[in-house]
N, C-alpha and C. Protein backbone atom coordinates (compact mmCIF):
# COMPACT_ATOMS: atom_id res chain seq x y z
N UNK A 1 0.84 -1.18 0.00
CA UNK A 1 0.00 0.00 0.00
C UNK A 1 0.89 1.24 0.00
N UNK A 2 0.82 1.93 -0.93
CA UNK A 2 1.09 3.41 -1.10
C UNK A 2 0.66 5.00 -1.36
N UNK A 3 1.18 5.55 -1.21
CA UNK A 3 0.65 6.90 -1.72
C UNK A 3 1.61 7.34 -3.02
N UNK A 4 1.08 7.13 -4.34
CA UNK A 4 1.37 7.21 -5.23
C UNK A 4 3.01 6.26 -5.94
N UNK A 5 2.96 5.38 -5.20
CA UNK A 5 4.11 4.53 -5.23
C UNK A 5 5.07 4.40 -4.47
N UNK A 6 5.21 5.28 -3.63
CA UNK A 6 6.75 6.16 -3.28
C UNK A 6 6.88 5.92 -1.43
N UNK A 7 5.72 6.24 -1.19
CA UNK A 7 5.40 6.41 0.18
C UNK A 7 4.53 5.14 0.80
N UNK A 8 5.09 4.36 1.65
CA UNK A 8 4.63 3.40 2.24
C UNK A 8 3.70 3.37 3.66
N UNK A 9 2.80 2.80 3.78
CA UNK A 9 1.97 3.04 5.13
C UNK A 9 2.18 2.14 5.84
N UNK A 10 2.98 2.46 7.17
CA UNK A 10 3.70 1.92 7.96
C UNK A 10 2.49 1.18 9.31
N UNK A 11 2.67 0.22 9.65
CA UNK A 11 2.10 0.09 10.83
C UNK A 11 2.60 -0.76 11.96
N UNK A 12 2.24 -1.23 13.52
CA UNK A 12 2.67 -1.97 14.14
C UNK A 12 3.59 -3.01 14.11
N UNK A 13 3.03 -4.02 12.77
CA UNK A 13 2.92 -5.24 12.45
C UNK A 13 4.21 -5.01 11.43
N UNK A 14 4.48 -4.08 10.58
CA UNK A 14 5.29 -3.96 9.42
C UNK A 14 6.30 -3.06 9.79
N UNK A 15 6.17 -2.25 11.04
CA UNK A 15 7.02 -1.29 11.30
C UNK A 15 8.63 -1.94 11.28
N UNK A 16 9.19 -2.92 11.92
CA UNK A 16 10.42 -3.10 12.35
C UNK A 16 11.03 -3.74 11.41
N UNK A 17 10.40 -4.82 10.10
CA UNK A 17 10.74 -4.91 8.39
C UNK A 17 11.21 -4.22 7.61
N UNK A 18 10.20 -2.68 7.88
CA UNK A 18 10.42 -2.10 6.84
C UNK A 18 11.40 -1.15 7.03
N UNK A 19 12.25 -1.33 8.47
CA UNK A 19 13.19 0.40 8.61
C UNK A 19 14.16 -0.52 8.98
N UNK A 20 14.19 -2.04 8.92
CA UNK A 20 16.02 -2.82 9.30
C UNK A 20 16.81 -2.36 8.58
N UNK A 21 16.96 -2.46 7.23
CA UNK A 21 17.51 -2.10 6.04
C UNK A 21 17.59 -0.49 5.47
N UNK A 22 19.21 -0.27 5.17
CA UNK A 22 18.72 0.64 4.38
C UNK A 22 18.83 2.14 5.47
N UNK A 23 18.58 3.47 4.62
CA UNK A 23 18.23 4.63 5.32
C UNK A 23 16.32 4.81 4.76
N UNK A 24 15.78 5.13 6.05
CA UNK A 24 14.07 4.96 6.23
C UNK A 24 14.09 6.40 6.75
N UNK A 25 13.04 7.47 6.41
CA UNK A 25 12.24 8.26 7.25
C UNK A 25 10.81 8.11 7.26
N UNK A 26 10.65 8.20 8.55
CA UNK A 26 9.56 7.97 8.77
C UNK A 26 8.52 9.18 9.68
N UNK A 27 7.54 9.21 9.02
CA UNK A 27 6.37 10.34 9.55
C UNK A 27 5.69 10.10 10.52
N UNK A 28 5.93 10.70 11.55
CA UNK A 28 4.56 10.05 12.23
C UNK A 28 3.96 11.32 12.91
N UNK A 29 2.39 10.91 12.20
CA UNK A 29 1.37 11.76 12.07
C UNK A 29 0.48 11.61 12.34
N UNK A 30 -0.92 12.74 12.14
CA UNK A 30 -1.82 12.76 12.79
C UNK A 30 -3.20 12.60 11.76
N UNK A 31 -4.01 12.00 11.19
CA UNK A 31 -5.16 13.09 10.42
C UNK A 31 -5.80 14.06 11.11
N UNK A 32 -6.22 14.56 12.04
CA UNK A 32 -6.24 15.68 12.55
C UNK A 32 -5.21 16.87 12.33
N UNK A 33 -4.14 16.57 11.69
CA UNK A 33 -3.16 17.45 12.30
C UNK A 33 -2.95 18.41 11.13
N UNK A 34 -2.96 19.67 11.04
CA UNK A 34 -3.01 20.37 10.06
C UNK A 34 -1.56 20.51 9.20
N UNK A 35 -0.30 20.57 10.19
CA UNK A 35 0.88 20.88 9.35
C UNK A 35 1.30 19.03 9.03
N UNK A 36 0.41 18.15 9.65
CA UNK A 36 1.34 16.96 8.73
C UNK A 36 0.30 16.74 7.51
N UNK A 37 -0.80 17.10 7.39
CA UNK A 37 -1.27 17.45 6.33
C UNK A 37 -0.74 18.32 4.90
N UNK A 38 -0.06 19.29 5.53
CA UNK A 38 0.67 20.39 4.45
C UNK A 38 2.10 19.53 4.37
N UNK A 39 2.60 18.55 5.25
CA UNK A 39 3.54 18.10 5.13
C UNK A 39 3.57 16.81 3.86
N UNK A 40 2.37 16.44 3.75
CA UNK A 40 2.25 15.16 3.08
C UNK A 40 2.45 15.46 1.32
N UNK A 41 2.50 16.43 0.62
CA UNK A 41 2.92 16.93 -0.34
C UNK A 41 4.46 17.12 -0.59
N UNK A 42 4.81 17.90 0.43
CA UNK A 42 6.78 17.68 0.91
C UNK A 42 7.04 16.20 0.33
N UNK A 43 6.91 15.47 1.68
CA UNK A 43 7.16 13.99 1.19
C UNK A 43 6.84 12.94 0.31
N UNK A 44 5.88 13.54 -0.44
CA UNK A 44 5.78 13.00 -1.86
C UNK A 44 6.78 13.58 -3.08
N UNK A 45 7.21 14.50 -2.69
CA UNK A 45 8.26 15.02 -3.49
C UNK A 45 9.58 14.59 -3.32
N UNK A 46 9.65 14.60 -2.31
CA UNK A 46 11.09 13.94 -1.47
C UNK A 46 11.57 12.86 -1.95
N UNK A 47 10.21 12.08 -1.86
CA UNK A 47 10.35 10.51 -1.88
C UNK A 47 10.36 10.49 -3.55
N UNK A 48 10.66 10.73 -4.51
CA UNK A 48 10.55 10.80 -5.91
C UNK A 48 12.18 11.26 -5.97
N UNK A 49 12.80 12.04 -5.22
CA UNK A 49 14.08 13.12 -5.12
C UNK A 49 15.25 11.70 -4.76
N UNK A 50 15.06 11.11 -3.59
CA UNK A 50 15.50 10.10 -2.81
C UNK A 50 15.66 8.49 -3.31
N UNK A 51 14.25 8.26 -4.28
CA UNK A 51 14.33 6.75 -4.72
C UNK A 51 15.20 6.49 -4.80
N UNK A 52 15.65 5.24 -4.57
CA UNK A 52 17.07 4.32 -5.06
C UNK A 52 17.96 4.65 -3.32
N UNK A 53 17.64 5.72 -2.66
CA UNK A 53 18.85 5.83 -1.69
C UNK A 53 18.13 5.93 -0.75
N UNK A 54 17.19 6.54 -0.33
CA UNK A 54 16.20 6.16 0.73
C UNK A 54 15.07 5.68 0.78
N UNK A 55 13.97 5.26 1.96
CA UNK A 55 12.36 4.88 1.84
C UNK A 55 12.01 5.90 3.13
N UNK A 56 10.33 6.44 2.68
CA UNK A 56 9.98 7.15 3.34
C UNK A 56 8.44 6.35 3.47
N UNK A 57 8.02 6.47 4.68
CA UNK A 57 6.75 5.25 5.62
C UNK A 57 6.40 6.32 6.60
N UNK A 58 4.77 6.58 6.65
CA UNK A 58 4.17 7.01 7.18
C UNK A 58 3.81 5.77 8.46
N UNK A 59 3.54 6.93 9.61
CA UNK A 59 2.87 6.31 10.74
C UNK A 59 1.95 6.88 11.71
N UNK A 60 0.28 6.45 10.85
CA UNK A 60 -0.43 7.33 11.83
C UNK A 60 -0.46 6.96 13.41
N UNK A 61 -0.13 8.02 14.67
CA UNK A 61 -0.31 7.87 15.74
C UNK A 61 -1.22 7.08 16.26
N UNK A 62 -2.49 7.84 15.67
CA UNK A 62 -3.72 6.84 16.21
C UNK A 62 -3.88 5.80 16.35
N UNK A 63 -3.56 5.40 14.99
CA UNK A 63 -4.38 4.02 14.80
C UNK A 63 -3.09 2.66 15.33
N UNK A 64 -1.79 3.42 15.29
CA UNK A 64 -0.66 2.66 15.43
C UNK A 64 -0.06 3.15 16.99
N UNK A 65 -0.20 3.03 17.78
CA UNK A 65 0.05 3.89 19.16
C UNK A 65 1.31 3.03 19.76
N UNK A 66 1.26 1.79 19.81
CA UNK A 66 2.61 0.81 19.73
C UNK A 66 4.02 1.46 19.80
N UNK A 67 3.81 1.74 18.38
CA UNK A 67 5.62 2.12 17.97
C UNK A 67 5.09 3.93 18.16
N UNK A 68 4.35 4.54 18.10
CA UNK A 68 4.09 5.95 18.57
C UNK A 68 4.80 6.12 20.13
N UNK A 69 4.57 5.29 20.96
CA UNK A 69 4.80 4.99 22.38
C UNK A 69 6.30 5.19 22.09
N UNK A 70 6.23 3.63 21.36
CA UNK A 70 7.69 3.55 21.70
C UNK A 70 8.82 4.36 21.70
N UNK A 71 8.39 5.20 20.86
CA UNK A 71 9.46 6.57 20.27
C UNK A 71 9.42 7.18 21.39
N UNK A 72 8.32 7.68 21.71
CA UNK A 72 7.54 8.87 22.76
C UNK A 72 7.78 9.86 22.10
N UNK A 73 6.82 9.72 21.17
CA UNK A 73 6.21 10.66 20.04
C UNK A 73 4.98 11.70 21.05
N UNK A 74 5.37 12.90 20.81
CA UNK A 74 4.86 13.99 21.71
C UNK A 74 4.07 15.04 20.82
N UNK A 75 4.70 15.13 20.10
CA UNK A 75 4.46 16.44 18.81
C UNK A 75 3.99 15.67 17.62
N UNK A 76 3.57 15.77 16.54
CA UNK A 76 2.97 15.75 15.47
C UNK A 76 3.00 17.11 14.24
N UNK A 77 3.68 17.05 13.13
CA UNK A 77 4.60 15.70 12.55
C UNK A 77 6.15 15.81 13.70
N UNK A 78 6.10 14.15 13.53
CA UNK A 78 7.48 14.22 13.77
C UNK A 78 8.11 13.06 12.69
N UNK A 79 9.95 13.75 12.43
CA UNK A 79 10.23 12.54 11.31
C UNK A 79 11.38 12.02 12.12
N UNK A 80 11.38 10.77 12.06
CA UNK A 80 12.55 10.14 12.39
C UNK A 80 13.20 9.77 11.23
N UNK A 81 14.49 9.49 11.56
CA UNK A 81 15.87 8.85 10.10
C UNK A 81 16.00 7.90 11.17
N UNK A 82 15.88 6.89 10.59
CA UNK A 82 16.60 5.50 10.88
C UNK A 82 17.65 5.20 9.71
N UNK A 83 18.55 4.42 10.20
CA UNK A 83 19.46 3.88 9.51
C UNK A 83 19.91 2.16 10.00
N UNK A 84 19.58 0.85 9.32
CA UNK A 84 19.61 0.02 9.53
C UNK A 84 18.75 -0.36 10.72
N UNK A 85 17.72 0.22 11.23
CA UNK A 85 17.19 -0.07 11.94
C UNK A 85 17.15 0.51 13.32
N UNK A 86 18.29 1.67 13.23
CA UNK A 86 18.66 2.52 14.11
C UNK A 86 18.40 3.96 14.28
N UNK A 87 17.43 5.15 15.10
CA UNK A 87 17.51 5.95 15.03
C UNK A 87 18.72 6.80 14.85
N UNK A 88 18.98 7.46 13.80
CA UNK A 88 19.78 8.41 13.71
C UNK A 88 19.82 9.81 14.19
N UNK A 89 18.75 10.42 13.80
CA UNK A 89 17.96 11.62 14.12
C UNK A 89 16.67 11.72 14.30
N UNK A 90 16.23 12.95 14.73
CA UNK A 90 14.72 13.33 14.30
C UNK A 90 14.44 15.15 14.14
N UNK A 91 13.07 15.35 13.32
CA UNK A 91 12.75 16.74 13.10
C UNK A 91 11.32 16.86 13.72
N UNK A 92 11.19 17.52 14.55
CA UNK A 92 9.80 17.90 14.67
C UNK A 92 9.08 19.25 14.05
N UNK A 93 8.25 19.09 13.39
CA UNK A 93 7.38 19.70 12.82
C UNK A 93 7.18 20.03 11.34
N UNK A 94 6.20 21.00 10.82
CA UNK A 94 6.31 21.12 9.22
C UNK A 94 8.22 21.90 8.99
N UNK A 95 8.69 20.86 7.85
CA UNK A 95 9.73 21.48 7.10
C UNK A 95 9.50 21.13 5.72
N UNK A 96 10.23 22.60 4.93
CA UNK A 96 10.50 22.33 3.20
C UNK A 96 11.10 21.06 2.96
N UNK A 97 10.75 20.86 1.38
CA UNK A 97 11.41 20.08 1.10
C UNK A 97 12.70 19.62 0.91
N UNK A 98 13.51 21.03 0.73
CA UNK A 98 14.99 21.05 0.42
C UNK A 98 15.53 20.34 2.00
N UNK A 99 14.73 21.13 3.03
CA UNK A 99 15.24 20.53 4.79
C UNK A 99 15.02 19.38 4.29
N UNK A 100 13.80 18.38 4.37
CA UNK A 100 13.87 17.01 4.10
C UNK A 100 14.41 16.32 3.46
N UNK A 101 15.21 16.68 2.32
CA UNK A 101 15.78 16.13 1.53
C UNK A 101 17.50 15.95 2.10
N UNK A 102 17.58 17.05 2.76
CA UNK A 102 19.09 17.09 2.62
C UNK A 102 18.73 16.01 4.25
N UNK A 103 18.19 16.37 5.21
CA UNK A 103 18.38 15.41 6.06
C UNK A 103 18.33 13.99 5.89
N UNK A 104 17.33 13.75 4.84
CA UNK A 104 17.61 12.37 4.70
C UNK A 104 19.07 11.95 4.60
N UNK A 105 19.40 12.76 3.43
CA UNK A 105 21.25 12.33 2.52
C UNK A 105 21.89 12.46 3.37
N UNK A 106 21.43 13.05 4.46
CA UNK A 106 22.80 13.23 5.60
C UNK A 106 22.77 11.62 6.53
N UNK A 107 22.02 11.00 6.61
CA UNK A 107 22.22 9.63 6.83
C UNK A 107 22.98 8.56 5.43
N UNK A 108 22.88 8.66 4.13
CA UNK A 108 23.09 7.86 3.50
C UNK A 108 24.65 7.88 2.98
């Protein structure tokens, strides 16, 4: 399941598969939430910018509260960079795309 190919919808069950490998950012968001809404256009761009060197996986809070916990995800959006399965960094809140982009590459 995707959003236009690029962007994967992350959940409980698939979360720890899909970010072993590899450099992953991951969203985790709200539908309520107005700037990860304006954010979800960013990362469709990103993720087109990135193919081949990174994956980018959404994770709604709600419905996925598990790995939301686990982070201790406070704010909404927040992005984490994993790398092999490892947090690297994180950004909280709406950023451009050029910010998202270059943070990703700064893991890869």
């Amino acid at each position: 399941m995707s959003e236009k190919g690029t962007i994967k919808h992350l959940t409980d069950d698939n979360f720890e598969k899909e970010i072993e490998k590899g450099v992953t950012l991951v969203d985790f968001h709200a539908n309520w939430c107005g700037p990860c809404r304006m954010l979800a256009p960013v990362l469709e761009e990103v993720a087109k910018e990135v193919k081949g060197r990174a994956n980018i996986g959404k994770i709604d809070i709600d419905s996925e509260q598990k790995i939301a916990g686990q982070f201790q995800i406070t704010s909404v959006p927040t992005l984490i960079l994993f790398k092999n399965g490892k947090e690297v960094n994180r950004l909280v809140g709406l950023r451009n795309a050029s910010t998202v982009k270059d943070f990703i590459l700064s893991a890869t």
